[in-house]
N, C-alpha and C. Protein backbone atom coordinates (compact mmCIF):
# COMPACT_ATOMS: atom_id res chain seq x y z
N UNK A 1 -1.92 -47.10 -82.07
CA UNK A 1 -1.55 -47.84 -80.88
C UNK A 1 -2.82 -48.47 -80.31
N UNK A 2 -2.82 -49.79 -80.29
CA UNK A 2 -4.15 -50.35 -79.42
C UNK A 2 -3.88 -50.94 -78.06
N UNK A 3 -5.06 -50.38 -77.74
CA UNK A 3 -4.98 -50.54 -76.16
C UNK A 3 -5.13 -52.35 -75.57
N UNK A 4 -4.46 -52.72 -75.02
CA UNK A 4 -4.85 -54.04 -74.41
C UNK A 4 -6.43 -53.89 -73.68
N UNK A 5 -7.18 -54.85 -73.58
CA UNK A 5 -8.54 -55.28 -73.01
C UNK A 5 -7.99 -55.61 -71.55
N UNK A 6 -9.32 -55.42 -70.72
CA UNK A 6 -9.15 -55.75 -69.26
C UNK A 6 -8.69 -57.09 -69.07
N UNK A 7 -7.96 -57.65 -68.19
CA UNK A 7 -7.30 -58.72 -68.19
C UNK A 7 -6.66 -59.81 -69.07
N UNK A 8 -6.32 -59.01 -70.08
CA UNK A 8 -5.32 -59.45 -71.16
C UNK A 8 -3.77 -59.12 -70.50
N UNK A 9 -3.50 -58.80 -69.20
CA UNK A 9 -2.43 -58.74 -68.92
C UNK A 9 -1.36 -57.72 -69.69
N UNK A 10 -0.10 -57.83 -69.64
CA UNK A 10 0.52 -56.70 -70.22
C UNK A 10 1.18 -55.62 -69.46
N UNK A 11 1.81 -54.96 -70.15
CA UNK A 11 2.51 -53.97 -69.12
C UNK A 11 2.44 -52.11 -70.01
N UNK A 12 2.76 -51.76 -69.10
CA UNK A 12 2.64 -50.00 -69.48
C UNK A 12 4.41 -49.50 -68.63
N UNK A 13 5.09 -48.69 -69.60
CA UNK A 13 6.32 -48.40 -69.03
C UNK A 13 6.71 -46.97 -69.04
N UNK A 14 7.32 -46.61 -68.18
CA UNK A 14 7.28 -45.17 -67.88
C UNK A 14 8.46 -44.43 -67.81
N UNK A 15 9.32 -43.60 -68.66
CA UNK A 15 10.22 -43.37 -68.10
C UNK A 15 10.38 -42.10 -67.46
N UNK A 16 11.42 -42.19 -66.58
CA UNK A 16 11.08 -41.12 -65.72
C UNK A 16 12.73 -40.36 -65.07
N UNK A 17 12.84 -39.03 -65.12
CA UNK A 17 14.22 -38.74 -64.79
C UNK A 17 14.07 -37.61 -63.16
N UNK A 18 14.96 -36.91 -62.90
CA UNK A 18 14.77 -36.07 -61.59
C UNK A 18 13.74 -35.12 -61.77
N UNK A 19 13.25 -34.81 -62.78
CA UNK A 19 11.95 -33.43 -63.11
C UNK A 19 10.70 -34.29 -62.51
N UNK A 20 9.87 -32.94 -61.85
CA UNK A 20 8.89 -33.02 -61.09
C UNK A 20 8.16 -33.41 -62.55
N UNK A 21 8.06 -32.83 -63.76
CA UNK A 21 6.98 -33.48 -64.95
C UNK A 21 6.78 -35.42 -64.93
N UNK A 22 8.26 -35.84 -64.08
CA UNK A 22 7.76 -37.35 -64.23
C UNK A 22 6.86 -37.79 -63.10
N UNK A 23 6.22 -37.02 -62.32
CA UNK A 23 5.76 -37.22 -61.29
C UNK A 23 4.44 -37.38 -62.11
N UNK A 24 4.21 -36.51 -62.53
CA UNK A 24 3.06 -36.08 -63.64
C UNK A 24 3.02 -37.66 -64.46
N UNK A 25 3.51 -37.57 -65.23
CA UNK A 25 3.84 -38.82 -66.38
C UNK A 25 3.34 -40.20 -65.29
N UNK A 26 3.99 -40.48 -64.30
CA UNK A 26 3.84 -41.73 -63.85
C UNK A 26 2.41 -41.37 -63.25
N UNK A 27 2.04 -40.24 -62.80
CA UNK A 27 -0.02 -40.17 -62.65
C UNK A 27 -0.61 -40.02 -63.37
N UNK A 28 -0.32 -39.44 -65.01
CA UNK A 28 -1.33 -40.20 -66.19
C UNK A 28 -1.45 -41.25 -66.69
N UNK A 29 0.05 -42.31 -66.45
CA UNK A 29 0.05 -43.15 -67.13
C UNK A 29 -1.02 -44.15 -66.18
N UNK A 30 -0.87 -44.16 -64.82
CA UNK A 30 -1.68 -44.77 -64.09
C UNK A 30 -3.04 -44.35 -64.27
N UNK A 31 -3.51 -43.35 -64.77
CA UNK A 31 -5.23 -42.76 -64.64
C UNK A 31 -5.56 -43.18 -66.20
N UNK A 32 -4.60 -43.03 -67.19
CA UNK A 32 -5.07 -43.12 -68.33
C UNK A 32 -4.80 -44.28 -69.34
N UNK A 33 -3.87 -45.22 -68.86
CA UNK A 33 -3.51 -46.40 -69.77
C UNK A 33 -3.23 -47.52 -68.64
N UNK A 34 -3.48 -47.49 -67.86
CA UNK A 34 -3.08 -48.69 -66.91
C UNK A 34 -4.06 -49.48 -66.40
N UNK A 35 -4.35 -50.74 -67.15
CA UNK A 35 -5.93 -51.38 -66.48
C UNK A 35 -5.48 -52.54 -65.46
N UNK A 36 -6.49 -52.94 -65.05
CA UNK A 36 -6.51 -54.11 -64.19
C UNK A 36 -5.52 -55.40 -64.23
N UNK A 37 -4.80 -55.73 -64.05
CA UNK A 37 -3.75 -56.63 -64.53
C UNK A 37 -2.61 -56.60 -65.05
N UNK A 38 -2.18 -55.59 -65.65
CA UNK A 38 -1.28 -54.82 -66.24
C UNK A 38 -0.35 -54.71 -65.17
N UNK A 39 0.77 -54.70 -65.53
CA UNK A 39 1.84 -54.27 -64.79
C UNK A 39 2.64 -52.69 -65.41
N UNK A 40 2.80 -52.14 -63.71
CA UNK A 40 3.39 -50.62 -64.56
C UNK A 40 5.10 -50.57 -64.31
N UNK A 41 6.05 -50.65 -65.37
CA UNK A 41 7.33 -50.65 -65.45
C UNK A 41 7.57 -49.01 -65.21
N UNK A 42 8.25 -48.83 -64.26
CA UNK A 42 8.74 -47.31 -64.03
C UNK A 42 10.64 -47.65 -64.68
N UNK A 43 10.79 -46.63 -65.57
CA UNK A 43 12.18 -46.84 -65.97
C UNK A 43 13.03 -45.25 -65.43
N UNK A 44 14.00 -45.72 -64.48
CA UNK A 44 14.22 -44.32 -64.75
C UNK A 44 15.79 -43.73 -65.46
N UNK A 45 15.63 -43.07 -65.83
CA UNK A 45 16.43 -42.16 -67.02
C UNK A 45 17.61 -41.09 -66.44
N UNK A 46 19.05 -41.70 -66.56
CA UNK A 46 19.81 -40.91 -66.03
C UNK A 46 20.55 -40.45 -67.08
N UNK A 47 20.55 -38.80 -67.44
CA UNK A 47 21.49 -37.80 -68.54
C UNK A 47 22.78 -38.15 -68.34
N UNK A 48 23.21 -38.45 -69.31
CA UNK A 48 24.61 -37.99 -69.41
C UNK A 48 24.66 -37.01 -69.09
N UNK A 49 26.22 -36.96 -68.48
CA UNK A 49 26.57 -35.17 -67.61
C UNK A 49 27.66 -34.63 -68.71
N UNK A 50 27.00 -33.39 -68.85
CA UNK A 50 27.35 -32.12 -69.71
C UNK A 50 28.48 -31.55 -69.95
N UNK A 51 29.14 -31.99 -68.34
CA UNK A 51 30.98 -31.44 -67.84
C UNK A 51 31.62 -32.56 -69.31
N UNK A 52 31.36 -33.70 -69.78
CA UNK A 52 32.09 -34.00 -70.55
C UNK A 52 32.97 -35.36 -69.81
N UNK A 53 33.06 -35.37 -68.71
CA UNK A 53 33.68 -36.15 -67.73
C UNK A 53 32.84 -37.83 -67.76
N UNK A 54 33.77 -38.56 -68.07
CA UNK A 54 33.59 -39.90 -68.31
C UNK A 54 32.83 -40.29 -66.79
N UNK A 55 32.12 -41.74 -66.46
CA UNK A 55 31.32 -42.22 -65.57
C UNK A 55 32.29 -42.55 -64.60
């Protein structure tokens, strides 16, 4: 995976569901892959429910 260069623009995307771990996820992705220009896409992620019961 190569990293985009500083102001090459681009985006970094995150997905993220009700667990406190995405809290986590969306503060590494910002400390560790997110440069100057970049845009950060937060996606968030809803489970299908388990009961079996249609939407």
């Amino acid at each position: 995976m190569s990293q985009p260069r500083k102001g090459d623009g681009g985006s970094v995307a995150v997905a993220v569901d009700r667990d406190k771990g995405s809290q986590y996820a969306v503060r590494w992705a910002v400390e560790h892959l997110l440069t100057k220009g970049q845009t950060l896409n937060v996606v968030h992620v809803k489970p299908k429910s388990q009961t079996g019961s249609n939407p």
